[in-house]
ModelCIF file with pLDDT and N, C-alpha, C, O atoms, coordinates in Angstrom:
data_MODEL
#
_entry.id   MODEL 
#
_entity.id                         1 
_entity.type                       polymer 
_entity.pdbx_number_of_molecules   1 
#
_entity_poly.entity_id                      1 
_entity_poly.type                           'polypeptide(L)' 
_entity_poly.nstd_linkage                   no 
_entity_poly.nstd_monomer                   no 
_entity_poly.pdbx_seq_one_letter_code       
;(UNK)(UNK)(UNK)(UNK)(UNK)(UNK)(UNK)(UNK)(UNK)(UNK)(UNK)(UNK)(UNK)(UNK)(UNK)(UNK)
(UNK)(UNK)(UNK)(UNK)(UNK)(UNK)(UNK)(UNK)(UNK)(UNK)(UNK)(UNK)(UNK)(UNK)(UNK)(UNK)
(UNK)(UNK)(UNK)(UNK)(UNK)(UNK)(UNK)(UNK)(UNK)(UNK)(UNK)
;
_entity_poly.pdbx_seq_one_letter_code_can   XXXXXXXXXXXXXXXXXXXXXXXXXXXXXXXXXXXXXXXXXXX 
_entity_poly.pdbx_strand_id                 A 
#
loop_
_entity_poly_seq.entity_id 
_entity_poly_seq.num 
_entity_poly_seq.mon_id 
_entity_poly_seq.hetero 
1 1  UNK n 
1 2  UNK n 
1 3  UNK n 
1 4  UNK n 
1 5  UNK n 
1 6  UNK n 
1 7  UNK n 
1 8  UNK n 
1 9  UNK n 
1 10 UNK n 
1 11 UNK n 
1 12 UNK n 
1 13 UNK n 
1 14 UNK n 
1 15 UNK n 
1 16 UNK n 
1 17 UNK n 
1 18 UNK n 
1 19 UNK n 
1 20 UNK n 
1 21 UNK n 
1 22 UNK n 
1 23 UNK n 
1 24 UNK n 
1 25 UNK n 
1 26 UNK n 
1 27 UNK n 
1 28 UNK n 
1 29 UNK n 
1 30 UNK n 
1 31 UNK n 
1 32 UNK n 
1 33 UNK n 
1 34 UNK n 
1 35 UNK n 
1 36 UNK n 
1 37 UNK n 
1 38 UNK n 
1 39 UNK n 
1 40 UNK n 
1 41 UNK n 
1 42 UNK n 
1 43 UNK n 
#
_struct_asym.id          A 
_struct_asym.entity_id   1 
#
loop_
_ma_qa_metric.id 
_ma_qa_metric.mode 
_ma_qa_metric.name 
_ma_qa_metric.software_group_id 
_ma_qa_metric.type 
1 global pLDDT . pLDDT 
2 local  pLDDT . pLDDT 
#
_ma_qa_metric_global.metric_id      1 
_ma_qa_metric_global.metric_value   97.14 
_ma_qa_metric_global.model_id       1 
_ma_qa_metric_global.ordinal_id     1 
#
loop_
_ma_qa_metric_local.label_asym_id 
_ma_qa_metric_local.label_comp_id 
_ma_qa_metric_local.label_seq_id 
_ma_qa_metric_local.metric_id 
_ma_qa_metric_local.metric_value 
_ma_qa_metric_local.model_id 
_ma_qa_metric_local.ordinal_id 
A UNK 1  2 98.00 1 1  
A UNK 2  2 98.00 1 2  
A UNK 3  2 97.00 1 3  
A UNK 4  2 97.00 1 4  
A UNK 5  2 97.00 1 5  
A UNK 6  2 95.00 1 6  
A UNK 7  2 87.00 1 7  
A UNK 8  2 87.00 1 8  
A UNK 9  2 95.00 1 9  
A UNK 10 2 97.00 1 10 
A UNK 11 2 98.00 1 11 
A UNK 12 2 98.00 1 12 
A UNK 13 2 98.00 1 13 
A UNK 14 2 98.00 1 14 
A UNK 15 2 98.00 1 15 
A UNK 16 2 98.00 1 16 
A UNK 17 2 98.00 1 17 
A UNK 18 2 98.00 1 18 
A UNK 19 2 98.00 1 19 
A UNK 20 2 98.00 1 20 
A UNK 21 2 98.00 1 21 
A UNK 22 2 98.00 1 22 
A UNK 23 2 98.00 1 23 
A UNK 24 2 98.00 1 24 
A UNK 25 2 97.00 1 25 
A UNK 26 2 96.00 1 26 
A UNK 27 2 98.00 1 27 
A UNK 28 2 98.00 1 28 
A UNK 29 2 98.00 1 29 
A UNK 30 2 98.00 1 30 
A UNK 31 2 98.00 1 31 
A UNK 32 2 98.00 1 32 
A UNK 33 2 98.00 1 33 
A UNK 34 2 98.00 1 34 
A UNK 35 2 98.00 1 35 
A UNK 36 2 98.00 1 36 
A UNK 37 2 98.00 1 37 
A UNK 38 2 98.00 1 38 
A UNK 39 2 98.00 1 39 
A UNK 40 2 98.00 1 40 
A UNK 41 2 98.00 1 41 
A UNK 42 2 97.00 1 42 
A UNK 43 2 97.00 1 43 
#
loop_
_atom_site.group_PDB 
_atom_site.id 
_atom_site.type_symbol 
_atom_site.label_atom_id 
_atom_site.label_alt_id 
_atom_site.label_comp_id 
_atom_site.label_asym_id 
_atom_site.label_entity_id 
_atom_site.label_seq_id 
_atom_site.pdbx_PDB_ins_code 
_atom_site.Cartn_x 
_atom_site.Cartn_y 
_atom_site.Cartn_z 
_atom_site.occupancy 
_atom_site.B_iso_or_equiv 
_atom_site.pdbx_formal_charge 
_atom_site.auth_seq_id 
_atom_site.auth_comp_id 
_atom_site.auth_asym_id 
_atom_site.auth_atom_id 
_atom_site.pdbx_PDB_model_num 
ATOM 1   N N  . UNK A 1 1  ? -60.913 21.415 -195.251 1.00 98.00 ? 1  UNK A N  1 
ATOM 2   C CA . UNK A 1 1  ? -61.729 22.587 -195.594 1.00 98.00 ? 1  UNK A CA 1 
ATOM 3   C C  . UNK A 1 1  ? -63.161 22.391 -195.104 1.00 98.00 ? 1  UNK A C  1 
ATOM 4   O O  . UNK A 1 1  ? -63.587 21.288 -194.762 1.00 98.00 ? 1  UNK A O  1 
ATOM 5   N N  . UNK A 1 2  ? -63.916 23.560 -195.085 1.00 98.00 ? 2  UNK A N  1 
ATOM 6   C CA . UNK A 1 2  ? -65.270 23.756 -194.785 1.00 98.00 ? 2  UNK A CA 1 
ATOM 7   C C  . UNK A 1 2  ? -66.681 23.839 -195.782 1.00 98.00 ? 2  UNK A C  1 
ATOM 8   O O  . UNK A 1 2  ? -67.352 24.835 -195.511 1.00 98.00 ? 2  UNK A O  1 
ATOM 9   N N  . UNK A 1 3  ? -67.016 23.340 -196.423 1.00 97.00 ? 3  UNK A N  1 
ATOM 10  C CA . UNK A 1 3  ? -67.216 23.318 -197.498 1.00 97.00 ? 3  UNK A CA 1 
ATOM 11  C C  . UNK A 1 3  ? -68.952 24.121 -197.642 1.00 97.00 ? 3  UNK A C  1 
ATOM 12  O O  . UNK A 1 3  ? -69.546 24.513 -198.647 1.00 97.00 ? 3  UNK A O  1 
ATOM 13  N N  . UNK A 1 4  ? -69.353 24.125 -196.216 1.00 97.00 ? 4  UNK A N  1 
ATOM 14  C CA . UNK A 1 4  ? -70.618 25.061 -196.022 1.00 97.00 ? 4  UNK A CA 1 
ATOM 15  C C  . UNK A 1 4  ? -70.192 24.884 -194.362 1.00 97.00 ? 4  UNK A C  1 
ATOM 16  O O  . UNK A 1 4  ? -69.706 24.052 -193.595 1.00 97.00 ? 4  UNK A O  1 
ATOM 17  N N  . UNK A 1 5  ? -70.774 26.383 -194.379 1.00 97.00 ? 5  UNK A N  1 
ATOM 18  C CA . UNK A 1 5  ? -70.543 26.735 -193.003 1.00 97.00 ? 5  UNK A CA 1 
ATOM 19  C C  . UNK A 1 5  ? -72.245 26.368 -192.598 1.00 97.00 ? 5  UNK A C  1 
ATOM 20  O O  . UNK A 1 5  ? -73.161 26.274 -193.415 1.00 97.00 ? 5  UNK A O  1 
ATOM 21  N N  . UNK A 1 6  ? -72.372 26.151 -190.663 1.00 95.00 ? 6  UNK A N  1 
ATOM 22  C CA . UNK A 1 6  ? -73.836 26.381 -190.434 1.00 95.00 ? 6  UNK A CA 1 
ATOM 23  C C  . UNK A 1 6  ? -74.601 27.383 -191.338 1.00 95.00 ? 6  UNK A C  1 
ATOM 24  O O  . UNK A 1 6  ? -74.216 28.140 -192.229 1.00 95.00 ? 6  UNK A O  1 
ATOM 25  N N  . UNK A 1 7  ? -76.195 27.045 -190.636 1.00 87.00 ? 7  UNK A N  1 
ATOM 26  C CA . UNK A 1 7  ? -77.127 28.510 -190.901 1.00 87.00 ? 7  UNK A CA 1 
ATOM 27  C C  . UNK A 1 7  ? -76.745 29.927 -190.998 1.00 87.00 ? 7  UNK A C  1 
ATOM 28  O O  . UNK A 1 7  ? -76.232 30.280 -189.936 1.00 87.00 ? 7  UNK A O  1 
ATOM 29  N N  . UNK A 1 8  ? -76.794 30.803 -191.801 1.00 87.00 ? 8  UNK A N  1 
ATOM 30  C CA . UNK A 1 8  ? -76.679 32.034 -191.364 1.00 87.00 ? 8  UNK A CA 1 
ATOM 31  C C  . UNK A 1 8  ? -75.057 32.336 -190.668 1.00 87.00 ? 8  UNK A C  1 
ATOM 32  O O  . UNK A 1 8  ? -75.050 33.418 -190.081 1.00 87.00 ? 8  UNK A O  1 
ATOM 33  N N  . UNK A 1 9  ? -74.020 31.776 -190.630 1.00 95.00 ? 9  UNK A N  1 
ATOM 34  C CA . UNK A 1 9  ? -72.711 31.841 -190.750 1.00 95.00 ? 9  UNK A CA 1 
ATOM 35  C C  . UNK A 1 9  ? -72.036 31.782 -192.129 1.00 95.00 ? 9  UNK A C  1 
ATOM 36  O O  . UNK A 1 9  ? -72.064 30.942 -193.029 1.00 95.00 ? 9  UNK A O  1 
ATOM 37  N N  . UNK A 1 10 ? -71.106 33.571 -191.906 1.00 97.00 ? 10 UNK A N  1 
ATOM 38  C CA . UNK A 1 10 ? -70.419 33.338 -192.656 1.00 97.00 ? 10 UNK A CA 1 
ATOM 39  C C  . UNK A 1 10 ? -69.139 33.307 -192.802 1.00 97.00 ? 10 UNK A C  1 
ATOM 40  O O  . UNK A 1 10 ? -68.542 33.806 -193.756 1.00 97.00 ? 10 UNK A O  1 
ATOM 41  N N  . UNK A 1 11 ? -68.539 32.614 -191.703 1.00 98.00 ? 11 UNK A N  1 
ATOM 42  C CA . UNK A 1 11 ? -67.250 32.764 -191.643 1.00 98.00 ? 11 UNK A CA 1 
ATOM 43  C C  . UNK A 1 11 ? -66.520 32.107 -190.086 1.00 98.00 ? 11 UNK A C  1 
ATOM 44  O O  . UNK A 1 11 ? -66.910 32.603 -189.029 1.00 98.00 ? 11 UNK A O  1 
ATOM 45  N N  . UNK A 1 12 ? -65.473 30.995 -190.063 1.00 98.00 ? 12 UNK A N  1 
ATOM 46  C CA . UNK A 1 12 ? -65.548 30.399 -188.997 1.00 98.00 ? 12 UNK A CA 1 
ATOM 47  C C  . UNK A 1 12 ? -64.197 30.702 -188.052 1.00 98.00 ? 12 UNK A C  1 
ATOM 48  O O  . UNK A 1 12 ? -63.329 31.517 -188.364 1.00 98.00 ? 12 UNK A O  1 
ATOM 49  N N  . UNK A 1 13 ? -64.191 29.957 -186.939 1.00 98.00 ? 13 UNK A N  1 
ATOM 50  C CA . UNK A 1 13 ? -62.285 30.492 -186.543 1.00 98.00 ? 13 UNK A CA 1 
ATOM 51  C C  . UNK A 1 13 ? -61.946 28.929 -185.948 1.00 98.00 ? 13 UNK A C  1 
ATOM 52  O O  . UNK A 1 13 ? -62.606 28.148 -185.262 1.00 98.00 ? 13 UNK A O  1 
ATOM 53  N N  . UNK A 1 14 ? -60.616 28.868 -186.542 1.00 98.00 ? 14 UNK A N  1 
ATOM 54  C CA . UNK A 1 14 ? -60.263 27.609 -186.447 1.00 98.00 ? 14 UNK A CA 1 
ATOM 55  C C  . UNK A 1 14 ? -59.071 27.647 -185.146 1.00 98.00 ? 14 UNK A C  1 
ATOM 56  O O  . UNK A 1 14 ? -58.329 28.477 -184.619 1.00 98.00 ? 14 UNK A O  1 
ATOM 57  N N  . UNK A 1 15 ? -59.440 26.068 -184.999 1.00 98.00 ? 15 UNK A N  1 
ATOM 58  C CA . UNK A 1 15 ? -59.533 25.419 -183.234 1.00 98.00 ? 15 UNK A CA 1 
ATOM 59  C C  . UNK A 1 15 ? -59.352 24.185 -183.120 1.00 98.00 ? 15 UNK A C  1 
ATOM 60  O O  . UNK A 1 15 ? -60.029 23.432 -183.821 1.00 98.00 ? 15 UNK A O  1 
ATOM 61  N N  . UNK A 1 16 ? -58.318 23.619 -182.136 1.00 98.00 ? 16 UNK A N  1 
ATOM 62  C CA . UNK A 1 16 ? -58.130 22.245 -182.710 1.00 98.00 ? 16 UNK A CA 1 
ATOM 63  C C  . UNK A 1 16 ? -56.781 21.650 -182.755 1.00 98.00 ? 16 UNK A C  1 
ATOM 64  O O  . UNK A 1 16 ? -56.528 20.486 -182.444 1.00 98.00 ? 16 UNK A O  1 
ATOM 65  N N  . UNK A 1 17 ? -55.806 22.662 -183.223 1.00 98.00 ? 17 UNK A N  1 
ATOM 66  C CA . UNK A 1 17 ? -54.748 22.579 -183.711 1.00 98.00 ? 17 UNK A CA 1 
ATOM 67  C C  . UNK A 1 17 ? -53.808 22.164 -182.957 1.00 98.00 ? 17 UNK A C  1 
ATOM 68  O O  . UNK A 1 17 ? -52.775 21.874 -183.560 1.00 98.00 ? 17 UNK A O  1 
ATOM 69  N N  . UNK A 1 18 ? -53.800 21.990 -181.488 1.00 98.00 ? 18 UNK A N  1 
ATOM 70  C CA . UNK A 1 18 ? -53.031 21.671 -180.657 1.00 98.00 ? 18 UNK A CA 1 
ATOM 71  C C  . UNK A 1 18 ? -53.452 19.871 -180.159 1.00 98.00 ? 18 UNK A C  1 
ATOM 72  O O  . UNK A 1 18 ? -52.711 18.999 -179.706 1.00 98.00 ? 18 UNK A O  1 
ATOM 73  N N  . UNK A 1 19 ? -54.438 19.852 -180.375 1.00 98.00 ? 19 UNK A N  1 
ATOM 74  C CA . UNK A 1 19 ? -54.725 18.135 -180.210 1.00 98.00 ? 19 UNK A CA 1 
ATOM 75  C C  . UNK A 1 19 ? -54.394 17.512 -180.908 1.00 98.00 ? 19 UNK A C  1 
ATOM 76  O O  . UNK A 1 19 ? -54.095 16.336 -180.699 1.00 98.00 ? 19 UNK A O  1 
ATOM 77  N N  . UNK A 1 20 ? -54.306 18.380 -182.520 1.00 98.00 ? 20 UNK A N  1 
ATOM 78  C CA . UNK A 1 20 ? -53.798 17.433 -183.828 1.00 98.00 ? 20 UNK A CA 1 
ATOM 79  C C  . UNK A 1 20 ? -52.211 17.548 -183.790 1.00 98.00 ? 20 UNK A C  1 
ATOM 80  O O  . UNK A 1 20 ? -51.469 16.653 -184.196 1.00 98.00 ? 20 UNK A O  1 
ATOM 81  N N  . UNK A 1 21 ? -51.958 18.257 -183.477 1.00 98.00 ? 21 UNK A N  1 
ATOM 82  C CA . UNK A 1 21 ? -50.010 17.689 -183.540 1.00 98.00 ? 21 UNK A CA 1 
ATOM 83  C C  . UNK A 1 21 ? -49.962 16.900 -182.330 1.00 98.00 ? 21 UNK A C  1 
ATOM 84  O O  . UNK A 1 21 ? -49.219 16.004 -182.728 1.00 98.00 ? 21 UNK A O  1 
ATOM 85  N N  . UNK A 1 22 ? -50.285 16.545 -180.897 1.00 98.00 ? 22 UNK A N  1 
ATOM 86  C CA . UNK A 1 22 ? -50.374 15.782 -179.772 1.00 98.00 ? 22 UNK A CA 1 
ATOM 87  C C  . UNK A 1 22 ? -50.797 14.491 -180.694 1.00 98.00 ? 22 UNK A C  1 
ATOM 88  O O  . UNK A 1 22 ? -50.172 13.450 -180.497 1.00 98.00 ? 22 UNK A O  1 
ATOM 89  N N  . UNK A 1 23 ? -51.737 14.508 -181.603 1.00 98.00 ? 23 UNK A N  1 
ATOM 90  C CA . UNK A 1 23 ? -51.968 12.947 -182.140 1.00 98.00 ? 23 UNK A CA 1 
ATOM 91  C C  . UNK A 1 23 ? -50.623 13.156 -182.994 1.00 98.00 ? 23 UNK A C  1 
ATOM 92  O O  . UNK A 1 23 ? -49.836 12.330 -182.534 1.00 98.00 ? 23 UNK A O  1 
ATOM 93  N N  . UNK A 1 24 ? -50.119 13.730 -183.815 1.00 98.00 ? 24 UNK A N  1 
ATOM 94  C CA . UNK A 1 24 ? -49.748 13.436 -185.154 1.00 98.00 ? 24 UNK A CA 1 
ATOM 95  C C  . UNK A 1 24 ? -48.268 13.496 -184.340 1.00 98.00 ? 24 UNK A C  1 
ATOM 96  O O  . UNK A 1 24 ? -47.525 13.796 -185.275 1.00 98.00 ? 24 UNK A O  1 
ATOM 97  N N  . UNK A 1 25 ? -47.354 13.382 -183.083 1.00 97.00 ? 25 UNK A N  1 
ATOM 98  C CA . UNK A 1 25 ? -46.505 13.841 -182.880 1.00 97.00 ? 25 UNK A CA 1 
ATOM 99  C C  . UNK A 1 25 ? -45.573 12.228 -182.900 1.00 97.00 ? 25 UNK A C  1 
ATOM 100 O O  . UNK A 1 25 ? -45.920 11.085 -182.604 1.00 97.00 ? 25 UNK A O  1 
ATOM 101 N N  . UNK A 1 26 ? -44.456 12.729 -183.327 1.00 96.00 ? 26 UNK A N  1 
ATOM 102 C CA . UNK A 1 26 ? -43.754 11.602 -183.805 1.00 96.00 ? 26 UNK A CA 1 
ATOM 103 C C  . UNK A 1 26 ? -43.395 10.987 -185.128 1.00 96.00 ? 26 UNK A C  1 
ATOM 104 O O  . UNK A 1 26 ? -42.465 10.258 -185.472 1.00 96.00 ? 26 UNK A O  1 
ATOM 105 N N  . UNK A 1 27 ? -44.530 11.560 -185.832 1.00 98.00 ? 27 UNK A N  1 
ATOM 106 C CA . UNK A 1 27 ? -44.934 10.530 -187.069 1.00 98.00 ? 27 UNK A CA 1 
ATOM 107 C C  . UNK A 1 27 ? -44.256 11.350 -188.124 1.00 98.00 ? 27 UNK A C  1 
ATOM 108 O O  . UNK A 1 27 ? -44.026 12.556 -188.032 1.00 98.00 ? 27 UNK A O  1 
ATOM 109 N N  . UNK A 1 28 ? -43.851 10.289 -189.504 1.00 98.00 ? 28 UNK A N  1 
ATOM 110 C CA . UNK A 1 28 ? -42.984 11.323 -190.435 1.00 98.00 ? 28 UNK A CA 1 
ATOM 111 C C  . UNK A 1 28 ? -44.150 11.886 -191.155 1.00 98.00 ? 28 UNK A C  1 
ATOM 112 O O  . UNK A 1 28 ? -44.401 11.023 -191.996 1.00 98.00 ? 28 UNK A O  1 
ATOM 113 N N  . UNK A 1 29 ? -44.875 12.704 -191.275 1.00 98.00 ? 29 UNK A N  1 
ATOM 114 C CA . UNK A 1 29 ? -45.579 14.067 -191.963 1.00 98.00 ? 29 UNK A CA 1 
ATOM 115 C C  . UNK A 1 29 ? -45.318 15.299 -191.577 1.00 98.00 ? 29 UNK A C  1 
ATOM 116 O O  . UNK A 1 29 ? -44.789 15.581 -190.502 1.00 98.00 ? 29 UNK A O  1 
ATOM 117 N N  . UNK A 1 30 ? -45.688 16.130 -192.466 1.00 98.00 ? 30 UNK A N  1 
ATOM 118 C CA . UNK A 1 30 ? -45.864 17.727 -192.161 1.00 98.00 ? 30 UNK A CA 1 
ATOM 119 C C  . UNK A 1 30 ? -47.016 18.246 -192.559 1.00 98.00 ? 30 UNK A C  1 
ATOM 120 O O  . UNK A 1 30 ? -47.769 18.234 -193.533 1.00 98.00 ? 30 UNK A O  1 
ATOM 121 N N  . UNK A 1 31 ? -46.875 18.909 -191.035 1.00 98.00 ? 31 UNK A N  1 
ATOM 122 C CA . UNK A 1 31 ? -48.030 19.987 -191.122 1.00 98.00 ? 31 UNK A CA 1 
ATOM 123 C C  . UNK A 1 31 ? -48.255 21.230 -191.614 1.00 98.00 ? 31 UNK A C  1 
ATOM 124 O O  . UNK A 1 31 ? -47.308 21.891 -191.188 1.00 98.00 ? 31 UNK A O  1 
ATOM 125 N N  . UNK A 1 32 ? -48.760 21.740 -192.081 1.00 98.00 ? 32 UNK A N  1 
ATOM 126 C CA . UNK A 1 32 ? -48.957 23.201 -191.992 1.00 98.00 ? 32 UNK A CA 1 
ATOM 127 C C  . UNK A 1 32 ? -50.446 23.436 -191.555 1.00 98.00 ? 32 UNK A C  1 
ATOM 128 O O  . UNK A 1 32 ? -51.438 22.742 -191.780 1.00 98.00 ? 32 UNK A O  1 
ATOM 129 N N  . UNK A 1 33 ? -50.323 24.550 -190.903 1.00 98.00 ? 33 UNK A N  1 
ATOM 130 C CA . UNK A 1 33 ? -51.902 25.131 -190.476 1.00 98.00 ? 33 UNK A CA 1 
ATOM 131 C C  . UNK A 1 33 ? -52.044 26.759 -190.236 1.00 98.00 ? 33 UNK A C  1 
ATOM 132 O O  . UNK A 1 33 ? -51.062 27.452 -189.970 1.00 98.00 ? 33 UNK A O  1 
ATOM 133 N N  . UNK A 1 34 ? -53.496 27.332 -190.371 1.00 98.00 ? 34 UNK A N  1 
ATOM 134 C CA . UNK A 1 34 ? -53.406 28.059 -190.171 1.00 98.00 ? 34 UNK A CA 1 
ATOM 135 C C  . UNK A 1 34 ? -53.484 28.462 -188.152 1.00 98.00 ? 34 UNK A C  1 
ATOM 136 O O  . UNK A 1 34 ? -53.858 27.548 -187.418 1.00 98.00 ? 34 UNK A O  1 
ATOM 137 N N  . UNK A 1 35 ? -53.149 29.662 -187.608 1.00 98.00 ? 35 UNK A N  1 
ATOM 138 C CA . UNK A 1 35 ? -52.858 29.813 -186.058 1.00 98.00 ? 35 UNK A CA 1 
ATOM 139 C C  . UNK A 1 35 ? -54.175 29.618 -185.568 1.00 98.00 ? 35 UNK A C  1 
ATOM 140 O O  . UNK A 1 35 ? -55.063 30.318 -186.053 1.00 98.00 ? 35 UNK A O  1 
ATOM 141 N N  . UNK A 1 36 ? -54.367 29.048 -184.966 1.00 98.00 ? 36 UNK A N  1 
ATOM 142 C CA . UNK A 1 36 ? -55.726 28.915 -184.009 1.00 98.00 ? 36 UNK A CA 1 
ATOM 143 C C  . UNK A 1 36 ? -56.208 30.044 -183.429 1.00 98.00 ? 36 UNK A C  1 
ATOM 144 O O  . UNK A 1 36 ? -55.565 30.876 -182.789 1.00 98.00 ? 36 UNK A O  1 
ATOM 145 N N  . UNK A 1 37 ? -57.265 30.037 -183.657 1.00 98.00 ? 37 UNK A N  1 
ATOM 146 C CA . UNK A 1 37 ? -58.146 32.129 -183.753 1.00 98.00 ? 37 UNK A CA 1 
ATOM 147 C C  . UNK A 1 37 ? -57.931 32.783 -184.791 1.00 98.00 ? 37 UNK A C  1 
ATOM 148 O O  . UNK A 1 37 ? -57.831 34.008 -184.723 1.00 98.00 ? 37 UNK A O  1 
ATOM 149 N N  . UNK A 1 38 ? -57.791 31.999 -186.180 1.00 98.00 ? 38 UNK A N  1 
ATOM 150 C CA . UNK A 1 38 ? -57.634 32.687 -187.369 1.00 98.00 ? 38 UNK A CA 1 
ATOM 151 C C  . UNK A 1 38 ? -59.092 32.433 -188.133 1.00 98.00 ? 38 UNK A C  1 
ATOM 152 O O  . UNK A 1 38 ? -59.630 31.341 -188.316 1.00 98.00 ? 38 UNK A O  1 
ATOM 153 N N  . UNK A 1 39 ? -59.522 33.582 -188.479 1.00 98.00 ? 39 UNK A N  1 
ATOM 154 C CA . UNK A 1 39 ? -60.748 33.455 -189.454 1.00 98.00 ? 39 UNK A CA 1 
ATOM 155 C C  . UNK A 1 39 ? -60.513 32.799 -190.384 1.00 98.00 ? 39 UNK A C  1 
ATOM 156 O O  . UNK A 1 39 ? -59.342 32.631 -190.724 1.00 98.00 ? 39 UNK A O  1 
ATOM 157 N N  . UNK A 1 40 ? -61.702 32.151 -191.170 1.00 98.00 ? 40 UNK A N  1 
ATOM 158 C CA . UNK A 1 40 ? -61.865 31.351 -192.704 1.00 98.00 ? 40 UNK A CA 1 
ATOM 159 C C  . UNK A 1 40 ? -63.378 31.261 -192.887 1.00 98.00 ? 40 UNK A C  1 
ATOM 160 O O  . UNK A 1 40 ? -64.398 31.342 -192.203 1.00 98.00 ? 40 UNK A O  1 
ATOM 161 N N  . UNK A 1 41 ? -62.939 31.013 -194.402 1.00 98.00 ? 41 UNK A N  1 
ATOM 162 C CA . UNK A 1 41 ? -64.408 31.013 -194.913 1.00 98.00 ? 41 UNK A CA 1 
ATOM 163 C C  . UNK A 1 41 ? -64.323 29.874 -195.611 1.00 98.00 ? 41 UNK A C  1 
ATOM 164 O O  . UNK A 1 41 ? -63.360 29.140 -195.836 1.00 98.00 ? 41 UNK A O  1 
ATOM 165 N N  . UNK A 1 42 ? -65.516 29.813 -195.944 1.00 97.00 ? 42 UNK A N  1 
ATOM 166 C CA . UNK A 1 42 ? -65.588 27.974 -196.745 1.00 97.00 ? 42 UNK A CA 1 
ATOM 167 C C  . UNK A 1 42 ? -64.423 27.940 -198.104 1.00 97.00 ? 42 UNK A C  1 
ATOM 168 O O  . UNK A 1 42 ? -64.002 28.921 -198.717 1.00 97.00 ? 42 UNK A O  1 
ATOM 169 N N  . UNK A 1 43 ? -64.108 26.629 -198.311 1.00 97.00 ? 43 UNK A N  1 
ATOM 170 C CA . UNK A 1 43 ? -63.288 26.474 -199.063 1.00 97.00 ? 43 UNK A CA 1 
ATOM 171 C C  . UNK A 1 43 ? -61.805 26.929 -198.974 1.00 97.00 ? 43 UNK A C  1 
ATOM 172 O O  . UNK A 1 43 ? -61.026 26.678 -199.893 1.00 97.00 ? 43 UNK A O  1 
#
């Protein structure tokens, strides 16, 4: 989670998500995430 966004932002889009299963690939966990280009707000 985001727990404060920058200055004067209120609201972010999440990005990322494809490097983290490339690390995490193989390994016994599960993921869930939200789709990459999905808005969020802190917390």
């Amino acid at each position: 989670v985001v727990k404060k966004f920058p200055s004067n932002y209120q609201w972010g889009i999440f990005a990322g998500l494809d490097e983290v299963l490339t690390l995490l690939e193989g390994l016994p966990v599960t993921v869930k995430a939200m789709p990459e280009g999905t808005v969020f707000k802190t917390n």
